[in-house]
N, C-alpha and C. Protein backbone atom coordinates (compact mmCIF):
# COMPACT_ATOMS: atom_id res chain seq x y z
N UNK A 1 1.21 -23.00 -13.71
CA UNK A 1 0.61 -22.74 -12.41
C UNK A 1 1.70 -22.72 -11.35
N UNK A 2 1.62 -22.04 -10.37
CA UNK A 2 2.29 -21.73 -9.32
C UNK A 2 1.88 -22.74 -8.30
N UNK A 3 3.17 -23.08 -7.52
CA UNK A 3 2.89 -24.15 -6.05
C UNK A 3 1.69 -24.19 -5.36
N UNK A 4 1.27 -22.82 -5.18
CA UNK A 4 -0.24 -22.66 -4.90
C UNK A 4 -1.81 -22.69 -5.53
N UNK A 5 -1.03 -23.16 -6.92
CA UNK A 5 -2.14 -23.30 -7.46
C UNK A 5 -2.60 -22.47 -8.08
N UNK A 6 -1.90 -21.23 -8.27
CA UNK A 6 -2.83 -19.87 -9.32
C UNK A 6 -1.84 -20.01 -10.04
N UNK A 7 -2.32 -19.09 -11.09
CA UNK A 7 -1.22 -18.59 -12.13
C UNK A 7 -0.35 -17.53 -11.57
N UNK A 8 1.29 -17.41 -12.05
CA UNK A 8 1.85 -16.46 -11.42
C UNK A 8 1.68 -15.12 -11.93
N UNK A 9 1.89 -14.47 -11.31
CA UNK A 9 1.82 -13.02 -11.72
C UNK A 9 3.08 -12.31 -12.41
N UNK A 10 2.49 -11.51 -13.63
CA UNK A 10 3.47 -10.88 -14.30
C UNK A 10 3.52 -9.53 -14.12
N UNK A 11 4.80 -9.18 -14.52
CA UNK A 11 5.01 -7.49 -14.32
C UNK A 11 5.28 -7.16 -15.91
N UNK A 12 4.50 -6.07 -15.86
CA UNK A 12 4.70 -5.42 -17.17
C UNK A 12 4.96 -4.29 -17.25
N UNK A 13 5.78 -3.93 -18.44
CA UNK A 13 6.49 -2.27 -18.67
C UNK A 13 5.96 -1.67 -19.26
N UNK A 14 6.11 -0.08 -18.92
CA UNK A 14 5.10 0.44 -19.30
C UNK A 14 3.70 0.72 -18.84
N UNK A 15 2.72 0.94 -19.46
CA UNK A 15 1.65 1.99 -19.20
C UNK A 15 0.67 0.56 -20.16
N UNK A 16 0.80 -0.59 -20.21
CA UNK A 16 -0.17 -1.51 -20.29
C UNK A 16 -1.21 -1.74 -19.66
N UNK A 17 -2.53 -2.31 -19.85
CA UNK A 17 -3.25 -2.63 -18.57
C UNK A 17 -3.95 -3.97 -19.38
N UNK A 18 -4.54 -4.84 -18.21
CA UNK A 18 -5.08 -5.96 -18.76
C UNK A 18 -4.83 -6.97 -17.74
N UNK A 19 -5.09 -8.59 -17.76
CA UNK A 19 -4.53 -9.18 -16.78
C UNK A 19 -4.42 -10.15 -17.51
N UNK A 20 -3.61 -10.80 -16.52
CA UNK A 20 -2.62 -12.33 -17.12
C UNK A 20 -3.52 -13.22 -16.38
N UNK A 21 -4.12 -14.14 -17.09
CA UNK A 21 -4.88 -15.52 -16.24
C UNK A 21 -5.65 -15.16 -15.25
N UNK A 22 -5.98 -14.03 -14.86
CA UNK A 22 -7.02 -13.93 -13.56
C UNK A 22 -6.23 -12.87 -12.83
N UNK A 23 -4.91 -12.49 -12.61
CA UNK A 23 -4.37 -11.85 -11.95
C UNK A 23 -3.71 -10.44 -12.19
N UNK A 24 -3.88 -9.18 -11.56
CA UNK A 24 -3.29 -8.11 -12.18
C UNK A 24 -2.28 -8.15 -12.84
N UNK A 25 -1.76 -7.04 -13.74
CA UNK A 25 -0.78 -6.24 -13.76
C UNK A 25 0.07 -5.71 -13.10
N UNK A 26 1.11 -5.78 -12.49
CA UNK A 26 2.26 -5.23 -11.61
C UNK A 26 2.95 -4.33 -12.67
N UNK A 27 3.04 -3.33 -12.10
CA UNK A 27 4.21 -2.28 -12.84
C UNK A 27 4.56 -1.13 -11.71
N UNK A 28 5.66 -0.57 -12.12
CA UNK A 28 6.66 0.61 -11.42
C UNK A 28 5.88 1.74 -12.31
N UNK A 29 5.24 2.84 -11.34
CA UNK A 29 4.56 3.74 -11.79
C UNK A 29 4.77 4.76 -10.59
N UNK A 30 4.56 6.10 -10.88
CA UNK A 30 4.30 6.85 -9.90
C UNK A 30 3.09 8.11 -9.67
N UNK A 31 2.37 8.99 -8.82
CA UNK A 31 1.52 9.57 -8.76
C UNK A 31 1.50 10.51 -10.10
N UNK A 32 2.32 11.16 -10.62
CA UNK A 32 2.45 12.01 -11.53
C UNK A 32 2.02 11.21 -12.52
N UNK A 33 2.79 9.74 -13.27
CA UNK A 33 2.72 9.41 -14.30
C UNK A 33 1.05 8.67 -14.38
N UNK A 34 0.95 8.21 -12.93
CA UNK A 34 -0.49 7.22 -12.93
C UNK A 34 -1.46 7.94 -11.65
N UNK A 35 -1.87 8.91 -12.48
CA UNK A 35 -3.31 9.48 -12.02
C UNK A 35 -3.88 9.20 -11.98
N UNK A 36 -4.80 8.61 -12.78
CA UNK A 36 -6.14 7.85 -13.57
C UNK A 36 -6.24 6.73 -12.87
N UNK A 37 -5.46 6.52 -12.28
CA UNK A 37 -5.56 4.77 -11.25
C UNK A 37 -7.41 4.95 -10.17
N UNK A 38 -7.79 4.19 -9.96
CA UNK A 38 -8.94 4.12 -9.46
C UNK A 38 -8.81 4.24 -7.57
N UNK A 39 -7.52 4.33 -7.28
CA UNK A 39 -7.35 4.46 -5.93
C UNK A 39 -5.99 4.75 -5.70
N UNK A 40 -5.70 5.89 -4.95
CA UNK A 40 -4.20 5.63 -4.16
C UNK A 40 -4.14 5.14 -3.36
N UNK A 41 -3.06 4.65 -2.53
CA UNK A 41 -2.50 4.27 -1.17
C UNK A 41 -1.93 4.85 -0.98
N UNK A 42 -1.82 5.10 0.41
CA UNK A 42 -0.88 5.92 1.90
C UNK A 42 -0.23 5.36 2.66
N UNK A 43 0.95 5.34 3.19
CA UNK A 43 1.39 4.95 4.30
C UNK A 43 0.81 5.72 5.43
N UNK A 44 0.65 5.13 6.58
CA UNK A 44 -0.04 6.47 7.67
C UNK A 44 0.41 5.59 9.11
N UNK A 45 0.51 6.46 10.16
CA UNK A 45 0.87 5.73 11.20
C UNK A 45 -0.40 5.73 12.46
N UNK A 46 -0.49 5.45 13.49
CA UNK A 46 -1.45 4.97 14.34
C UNK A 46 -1.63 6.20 14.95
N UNK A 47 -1.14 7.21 14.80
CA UNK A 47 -1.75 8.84 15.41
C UNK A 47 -1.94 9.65 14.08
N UNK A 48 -2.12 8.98 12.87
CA UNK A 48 -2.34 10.14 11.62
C UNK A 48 -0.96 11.08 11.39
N UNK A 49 -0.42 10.97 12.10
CA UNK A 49 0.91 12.07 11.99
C UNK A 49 1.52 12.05 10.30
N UNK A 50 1.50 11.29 9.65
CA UNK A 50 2.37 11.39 8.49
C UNK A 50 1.15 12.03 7.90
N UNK A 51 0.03 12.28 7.83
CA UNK A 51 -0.71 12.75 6.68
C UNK A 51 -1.06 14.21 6.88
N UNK A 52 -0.85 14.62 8.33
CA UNK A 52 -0.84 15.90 8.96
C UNK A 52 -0.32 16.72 8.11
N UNK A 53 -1.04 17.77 8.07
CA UNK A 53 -0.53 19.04 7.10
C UNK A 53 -0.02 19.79 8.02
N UNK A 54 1.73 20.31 8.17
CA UNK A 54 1.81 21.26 9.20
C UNK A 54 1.10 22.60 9.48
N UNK A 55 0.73 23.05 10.18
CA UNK A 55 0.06 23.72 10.19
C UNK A 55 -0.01 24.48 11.77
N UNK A 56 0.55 25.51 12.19
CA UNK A 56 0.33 25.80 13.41
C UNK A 56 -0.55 26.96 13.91
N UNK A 57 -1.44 27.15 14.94
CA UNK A 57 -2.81 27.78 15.06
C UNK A 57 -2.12 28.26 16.76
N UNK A 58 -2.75 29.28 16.92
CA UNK A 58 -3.24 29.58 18.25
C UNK A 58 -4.61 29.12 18.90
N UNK A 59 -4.28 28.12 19.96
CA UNK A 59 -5.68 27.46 20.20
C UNK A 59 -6.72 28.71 21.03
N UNK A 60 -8.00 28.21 21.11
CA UNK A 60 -8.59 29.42 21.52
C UNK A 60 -8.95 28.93 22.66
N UNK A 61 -9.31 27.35 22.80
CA UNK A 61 -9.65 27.10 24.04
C UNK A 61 -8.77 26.89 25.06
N UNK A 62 -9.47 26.87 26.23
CA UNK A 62 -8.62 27.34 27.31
C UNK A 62 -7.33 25.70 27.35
N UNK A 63 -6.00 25.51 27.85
CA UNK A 63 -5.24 24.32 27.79
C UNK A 63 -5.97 23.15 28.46
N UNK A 64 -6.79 23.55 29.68
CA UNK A 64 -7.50 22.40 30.15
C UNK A 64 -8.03 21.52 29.08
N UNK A 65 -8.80 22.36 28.34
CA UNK A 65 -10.06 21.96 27.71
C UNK A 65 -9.86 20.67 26.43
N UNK A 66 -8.51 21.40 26.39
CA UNK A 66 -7.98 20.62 25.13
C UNK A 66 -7.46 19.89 25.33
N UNK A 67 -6.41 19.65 26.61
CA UNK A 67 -5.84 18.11 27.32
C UNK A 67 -6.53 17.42 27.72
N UNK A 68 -8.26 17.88 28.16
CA UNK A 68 -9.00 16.86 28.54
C UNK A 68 -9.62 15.80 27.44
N UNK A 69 -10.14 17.00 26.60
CA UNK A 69 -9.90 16.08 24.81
C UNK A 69 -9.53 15.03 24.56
N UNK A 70 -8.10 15.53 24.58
CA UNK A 70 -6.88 14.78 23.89
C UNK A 70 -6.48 13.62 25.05
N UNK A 71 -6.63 13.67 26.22
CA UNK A 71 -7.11 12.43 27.46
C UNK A 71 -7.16 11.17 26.50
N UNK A 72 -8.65 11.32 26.49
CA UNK A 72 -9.32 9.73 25.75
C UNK A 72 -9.11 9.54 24.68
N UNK A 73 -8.31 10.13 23.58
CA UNK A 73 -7.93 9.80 22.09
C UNK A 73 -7.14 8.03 22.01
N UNK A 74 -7.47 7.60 21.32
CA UNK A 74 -6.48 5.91 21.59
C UNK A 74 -5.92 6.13 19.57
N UNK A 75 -5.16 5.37 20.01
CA UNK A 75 -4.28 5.28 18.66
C UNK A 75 -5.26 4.23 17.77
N UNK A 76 -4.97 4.51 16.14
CA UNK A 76 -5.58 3.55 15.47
C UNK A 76 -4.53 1.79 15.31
N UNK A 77 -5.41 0.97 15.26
CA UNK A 77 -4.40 -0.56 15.01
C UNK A 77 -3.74 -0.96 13.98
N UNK A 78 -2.23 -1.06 13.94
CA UNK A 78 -1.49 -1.51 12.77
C UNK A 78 -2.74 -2.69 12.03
N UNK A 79 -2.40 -1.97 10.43
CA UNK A 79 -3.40 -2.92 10.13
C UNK A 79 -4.51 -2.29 9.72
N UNK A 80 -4.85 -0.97 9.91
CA UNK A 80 -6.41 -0.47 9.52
C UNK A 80 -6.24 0.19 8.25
N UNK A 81 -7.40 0.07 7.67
CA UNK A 81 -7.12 0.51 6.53
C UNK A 81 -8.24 2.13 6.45
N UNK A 82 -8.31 3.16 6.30
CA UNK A 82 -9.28 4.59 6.46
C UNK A 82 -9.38 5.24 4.92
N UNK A 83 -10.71 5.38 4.80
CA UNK A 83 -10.47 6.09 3.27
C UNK A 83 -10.02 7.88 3.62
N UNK A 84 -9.01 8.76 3.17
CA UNK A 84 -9.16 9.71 3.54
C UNK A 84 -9.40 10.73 2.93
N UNK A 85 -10.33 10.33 1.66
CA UNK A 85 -11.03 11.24 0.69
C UNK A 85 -11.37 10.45 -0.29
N UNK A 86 -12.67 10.92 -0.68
CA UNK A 86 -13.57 10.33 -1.88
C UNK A 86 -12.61 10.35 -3.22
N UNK A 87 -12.72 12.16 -3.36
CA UNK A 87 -12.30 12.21 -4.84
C UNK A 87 -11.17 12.80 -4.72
N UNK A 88 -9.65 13.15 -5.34
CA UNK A 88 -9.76 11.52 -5.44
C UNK A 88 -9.40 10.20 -4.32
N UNK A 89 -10.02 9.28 -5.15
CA UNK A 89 -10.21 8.06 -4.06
C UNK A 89 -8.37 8.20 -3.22
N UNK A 90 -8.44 8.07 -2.02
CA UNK A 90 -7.51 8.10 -1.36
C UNK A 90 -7.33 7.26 0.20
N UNK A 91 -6.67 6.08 0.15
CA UNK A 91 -7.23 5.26 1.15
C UNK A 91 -5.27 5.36 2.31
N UNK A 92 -5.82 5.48 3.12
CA UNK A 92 -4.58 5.31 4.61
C UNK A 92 -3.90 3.97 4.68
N UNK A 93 -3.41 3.60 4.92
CA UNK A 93 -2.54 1.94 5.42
C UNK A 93 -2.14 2.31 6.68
N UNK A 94 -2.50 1.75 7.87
CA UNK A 94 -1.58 2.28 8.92
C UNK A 94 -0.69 1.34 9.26
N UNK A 95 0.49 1.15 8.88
CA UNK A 95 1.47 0.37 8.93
C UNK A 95 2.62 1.13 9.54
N UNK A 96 2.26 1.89 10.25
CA UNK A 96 3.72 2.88 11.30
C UNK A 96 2.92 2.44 12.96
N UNK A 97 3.75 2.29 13.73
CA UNK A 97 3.39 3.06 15.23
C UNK A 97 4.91 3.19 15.20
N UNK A 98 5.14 4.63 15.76
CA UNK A 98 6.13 5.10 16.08
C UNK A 98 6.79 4.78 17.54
N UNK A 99 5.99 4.36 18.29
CA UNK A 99 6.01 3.74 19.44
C UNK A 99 6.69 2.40 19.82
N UNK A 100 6.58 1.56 18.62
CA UNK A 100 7.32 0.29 18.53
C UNK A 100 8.73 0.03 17.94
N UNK A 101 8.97 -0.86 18.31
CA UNK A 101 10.41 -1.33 17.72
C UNK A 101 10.68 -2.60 17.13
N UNK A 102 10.28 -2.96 16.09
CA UNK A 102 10.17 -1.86 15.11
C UNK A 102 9.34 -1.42 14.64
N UNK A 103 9.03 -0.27 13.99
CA UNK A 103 8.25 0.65 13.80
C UNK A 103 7.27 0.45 12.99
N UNK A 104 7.64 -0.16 11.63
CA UNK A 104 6.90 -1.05 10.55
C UNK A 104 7.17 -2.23 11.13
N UNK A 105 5.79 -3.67 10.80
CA UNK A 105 6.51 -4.74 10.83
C UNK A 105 5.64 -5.24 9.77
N UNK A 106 6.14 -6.46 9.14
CA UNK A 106 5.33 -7.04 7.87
C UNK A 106 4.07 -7.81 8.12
N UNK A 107 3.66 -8.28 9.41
CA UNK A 107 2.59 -8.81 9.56
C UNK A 107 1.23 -7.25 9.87
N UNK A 108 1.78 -6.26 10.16
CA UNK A 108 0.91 -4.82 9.67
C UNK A 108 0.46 -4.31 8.13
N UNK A 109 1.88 -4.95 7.77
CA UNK A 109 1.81 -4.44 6.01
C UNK A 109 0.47 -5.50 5.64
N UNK A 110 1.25 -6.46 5.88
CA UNK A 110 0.01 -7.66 5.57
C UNK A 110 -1.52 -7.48 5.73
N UNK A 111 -1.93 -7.02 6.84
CA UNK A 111 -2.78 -6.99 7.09
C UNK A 111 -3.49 -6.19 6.59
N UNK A 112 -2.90 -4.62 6.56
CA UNK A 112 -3.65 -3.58 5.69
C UNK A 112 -3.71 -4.07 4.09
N UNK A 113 -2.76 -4.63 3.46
CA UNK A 113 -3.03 -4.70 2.13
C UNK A 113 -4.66 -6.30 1.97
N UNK A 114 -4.80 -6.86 3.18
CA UNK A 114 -5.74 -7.70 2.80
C UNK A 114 -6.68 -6.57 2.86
N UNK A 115 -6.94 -5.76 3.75
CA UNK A 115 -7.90 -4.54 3.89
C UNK A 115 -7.97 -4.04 2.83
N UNK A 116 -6.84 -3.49 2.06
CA UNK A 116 -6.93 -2.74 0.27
C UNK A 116 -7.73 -3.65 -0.53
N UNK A 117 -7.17 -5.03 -0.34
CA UNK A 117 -8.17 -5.97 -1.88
C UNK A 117 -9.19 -6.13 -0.77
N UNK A 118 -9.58 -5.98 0.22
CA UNK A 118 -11.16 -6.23 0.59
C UNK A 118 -12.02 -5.01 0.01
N UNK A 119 -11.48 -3.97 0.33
CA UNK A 119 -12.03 -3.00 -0.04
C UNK A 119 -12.03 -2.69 -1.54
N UNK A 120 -10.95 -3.14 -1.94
CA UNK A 120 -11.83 -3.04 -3.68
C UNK A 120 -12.24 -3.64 -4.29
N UNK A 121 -12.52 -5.25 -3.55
CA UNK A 121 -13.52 -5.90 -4.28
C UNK A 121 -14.95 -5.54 -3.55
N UNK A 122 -15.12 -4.73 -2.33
CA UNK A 122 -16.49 -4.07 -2.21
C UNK A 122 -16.79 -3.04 -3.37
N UNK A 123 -15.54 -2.35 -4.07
CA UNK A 123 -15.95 -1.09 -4.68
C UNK A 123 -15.94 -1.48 -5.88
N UNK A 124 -15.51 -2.36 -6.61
CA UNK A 124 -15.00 -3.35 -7.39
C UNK A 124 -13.67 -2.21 -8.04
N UNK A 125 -12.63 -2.28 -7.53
CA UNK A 125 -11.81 -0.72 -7.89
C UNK A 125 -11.00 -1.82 -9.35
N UNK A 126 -10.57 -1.02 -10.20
CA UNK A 126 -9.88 -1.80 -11.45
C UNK A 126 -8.23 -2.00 -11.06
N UNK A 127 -8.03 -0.62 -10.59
CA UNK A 127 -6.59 -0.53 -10.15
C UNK A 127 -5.97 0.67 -9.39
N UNK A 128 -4.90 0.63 -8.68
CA UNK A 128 -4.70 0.82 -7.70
C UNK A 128 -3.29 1.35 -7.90
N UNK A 129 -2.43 2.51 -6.94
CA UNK A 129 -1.38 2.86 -6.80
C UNK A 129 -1.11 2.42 -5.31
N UNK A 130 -0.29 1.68 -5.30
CA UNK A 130 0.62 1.44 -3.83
C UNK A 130 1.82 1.55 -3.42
N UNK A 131 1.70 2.19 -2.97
CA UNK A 131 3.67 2.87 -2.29
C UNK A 131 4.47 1.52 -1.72
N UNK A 132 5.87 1.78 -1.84
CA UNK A 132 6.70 0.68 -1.21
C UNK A 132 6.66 0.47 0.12
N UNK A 133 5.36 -0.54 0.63
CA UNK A 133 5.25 -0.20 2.26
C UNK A 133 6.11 -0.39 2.84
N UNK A 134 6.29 0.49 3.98
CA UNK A 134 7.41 0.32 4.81
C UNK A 134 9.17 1.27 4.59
N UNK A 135 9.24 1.05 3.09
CA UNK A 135 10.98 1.83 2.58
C UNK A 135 10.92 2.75 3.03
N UNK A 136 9.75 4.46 3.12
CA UNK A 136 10.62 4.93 3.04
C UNK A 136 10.48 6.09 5.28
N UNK A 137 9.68 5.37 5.42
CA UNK A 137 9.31 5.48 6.71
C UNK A 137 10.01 4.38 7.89
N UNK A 138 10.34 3.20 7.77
CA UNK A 138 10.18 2.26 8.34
C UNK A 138 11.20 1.58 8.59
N UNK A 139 12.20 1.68 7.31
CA UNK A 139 13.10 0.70 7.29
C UNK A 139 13.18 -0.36 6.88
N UNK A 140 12.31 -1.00 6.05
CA UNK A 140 11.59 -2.52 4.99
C UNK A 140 12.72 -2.00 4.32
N UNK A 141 12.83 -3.10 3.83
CA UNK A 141 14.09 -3.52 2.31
C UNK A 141 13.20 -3.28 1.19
N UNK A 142 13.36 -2.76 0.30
CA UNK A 142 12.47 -2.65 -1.00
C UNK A 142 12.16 -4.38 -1.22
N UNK A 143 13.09 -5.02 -1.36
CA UNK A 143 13.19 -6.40 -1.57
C UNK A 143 11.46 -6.96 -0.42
N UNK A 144 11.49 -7.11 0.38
CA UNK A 144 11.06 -7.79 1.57
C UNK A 144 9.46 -6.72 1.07
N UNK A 145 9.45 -5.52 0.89
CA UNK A 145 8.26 -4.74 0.87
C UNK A 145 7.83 -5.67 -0.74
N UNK A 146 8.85 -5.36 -2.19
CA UNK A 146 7.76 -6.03 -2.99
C UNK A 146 7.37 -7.77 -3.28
N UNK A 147 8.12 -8.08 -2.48
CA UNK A 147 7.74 -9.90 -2.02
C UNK A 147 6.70 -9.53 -1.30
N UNK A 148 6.04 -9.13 -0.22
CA UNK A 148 4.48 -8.73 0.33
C UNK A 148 3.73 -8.85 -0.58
N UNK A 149 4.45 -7.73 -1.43
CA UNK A 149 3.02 -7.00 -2.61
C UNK A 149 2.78 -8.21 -3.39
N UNK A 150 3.68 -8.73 -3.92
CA UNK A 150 3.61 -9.71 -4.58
C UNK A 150 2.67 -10.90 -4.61
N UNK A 151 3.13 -11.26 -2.79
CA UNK A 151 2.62 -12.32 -2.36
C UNK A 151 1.45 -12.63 -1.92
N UNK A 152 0.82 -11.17 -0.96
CA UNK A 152 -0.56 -11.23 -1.15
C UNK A 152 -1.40 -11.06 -2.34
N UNK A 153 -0.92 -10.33 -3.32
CA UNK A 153 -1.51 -10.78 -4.82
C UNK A 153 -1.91 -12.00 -5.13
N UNK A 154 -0.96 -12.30 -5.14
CA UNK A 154 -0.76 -13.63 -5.55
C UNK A 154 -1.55 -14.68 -4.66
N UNK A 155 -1.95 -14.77 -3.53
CA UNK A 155 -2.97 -15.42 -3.02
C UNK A 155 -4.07 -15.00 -2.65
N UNK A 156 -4.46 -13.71 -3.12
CA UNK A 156 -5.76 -13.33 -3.31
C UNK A 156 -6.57 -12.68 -4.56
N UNK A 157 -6.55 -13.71 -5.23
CA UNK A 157 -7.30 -13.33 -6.47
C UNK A 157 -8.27 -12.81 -6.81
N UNK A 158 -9.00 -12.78 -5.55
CA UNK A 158 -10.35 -12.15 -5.69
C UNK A 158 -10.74 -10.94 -6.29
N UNK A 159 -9.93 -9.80 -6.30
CA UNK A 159 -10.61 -8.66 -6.04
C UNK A 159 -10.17 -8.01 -7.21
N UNK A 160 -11.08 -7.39 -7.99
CA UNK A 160 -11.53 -7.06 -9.52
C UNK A 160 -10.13 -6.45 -9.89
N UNK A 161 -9.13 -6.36 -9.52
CA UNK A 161 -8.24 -5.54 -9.85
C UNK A 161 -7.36 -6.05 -11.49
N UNK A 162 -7.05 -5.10 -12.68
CA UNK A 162 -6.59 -5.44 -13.33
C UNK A 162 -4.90 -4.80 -13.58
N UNK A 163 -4.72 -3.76 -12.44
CA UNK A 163 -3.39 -3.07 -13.02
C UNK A 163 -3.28 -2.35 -11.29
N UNK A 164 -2.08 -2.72 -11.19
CA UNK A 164 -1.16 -2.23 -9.68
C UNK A 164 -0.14 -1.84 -10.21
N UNK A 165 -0.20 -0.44 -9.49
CA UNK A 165 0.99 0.57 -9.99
C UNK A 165 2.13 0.63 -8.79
N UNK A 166 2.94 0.09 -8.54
CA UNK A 166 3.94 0.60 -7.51
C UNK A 166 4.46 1.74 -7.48
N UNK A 167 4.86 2.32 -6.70
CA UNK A 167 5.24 3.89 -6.79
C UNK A 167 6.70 3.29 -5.89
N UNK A 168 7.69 3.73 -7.00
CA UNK A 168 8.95 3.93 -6.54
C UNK A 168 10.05 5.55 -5.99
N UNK A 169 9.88 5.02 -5.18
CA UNK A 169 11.10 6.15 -4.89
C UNK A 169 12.19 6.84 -5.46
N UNK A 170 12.16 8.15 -5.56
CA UNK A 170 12.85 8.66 -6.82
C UNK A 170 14.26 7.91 -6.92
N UNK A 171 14.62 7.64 -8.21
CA UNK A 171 16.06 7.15 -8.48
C UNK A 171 15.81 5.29 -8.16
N UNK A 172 14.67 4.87 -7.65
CA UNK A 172 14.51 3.81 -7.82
C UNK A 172 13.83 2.70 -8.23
N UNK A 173 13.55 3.53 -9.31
CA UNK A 173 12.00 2.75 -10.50
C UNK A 173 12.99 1.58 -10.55
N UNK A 174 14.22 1.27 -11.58
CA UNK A 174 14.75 0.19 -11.90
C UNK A 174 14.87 -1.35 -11.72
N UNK A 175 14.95 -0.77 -9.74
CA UNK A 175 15.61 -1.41 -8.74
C UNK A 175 14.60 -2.39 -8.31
N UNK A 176 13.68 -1.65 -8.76
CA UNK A 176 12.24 -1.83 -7.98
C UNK A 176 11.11 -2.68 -9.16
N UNK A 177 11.53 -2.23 -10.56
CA UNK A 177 11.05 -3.39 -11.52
C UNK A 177 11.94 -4.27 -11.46
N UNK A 178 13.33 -4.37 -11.66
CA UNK A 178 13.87 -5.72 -11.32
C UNK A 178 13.76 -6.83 -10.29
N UNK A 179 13.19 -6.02 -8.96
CA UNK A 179 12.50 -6.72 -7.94
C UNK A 179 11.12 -7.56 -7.96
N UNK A 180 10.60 -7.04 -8.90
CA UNK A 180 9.54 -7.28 -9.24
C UNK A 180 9.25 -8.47 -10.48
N UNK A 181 10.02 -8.17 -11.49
CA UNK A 181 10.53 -8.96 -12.30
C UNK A 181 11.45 -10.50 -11.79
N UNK A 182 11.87 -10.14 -11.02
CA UNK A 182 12.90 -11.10 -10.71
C UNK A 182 11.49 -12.46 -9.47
N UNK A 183 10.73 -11.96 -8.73
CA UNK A 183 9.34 -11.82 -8.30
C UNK A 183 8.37 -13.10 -8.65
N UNK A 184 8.12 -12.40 -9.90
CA UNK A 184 7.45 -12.71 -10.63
C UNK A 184 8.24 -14.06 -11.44
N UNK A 185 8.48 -13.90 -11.91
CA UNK A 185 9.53 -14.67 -12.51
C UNK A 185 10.11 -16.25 -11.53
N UNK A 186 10.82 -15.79 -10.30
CA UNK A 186 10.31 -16.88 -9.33
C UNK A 186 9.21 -18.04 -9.31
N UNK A 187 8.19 -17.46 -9.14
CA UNK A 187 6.41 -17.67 -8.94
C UNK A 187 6.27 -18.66 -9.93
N UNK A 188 6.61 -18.04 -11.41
CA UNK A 188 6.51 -18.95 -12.36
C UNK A 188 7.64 -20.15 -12.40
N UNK A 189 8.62 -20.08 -12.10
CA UNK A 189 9.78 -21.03 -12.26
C UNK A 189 9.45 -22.11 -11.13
N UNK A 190 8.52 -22.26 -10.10
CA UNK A 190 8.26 -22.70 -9.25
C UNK A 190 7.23 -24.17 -9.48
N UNK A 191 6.37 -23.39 -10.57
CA UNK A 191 5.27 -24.26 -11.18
C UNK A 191 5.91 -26.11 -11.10
């Protein structure tokens, strides 16, 4: 058992699924290899801008019409979590305002990922793909992003999940299971 009282969490290689004592599966996976996952995650920032498809139009309405619009729009709160499509399941993190300094901060990460396990123990989701919050937008240390992942795992057991796929950044699956490994491994040496 871990200082806190759960069992620690293990990372496993490979394309395993199952759970250790109550607690997921951690592994280095990415969208291509782990499709079948029961949910993705997004990084997204507090005006939607990263999920924006470029796309440029000739507006039809007159400029008033559309600055008056765009007037009352308010940004969404570090921290929210938005589903942004059913199938497949596809959920937002808004862990950017571009506005701040800094831009990511870990008590945002935090917050949206309690939002992810709330929300899939409403859906009861099995498992999940989550990007390295923060690396590759933000400026997070891979290090500092999978200690988060880790850590809110690790103190929230609740939520039906049996297998979390991290999605590493190309050229940095390795870096990123040894982080994880090394993690994990901690947690237990702690007992």
């Amino acid at each position: 058992m871990g200082r806190n009282g759960r069992p620690p969490l293990r990372l496993v290689r490979g394309g395993m699924e199952g759970t250790a004592d109550g607690m997921p599966w951690v592994r280095v996976g990415s969208p291509e290899e782990d499709g079948d996952v029961d949910a993705v995650v997004l990084e997204e920032d507090t005006w939607l801008i990263l999920s924006a498809k470029p796309k440029v139009t000739v507006p039809r309405d007159q400029p008033v019409r559309l600055f008056t619009e765009l007037h009352g729009l308010e940004p969404l709160a570090p921290g929210t979590v938005l589903v942004q499509r059913e199938e497949p399941l596809t959920l937002m993190a808004v862990i950017h305002d571009f506005g701040a300094d800094p831009c990511c901060r870990t008590e945002w990460i935090e917050t949206a990922l309690d939002g992810i396990l709330r929300f899939c123990r409403e859906r009861r989701l099995r498992s999940l793909l989550l990007p390295l919050f923060g690396v590759r937008h933000g400026g997070v240390a891979p290090e500092i992003s999978t200690r988060i992942i880790t850590g809110i795992l690790r103190r929230d057991a609740s939520a039906p999940l049996h297998t979390v796929v991290v999605d590493a950044p190309p050229g940095a699956a390795a870096e990123v299971g040894r982080l994880l490994r090394a993690q994990t491994t901690e947690e237990g040496n702690e007992a």
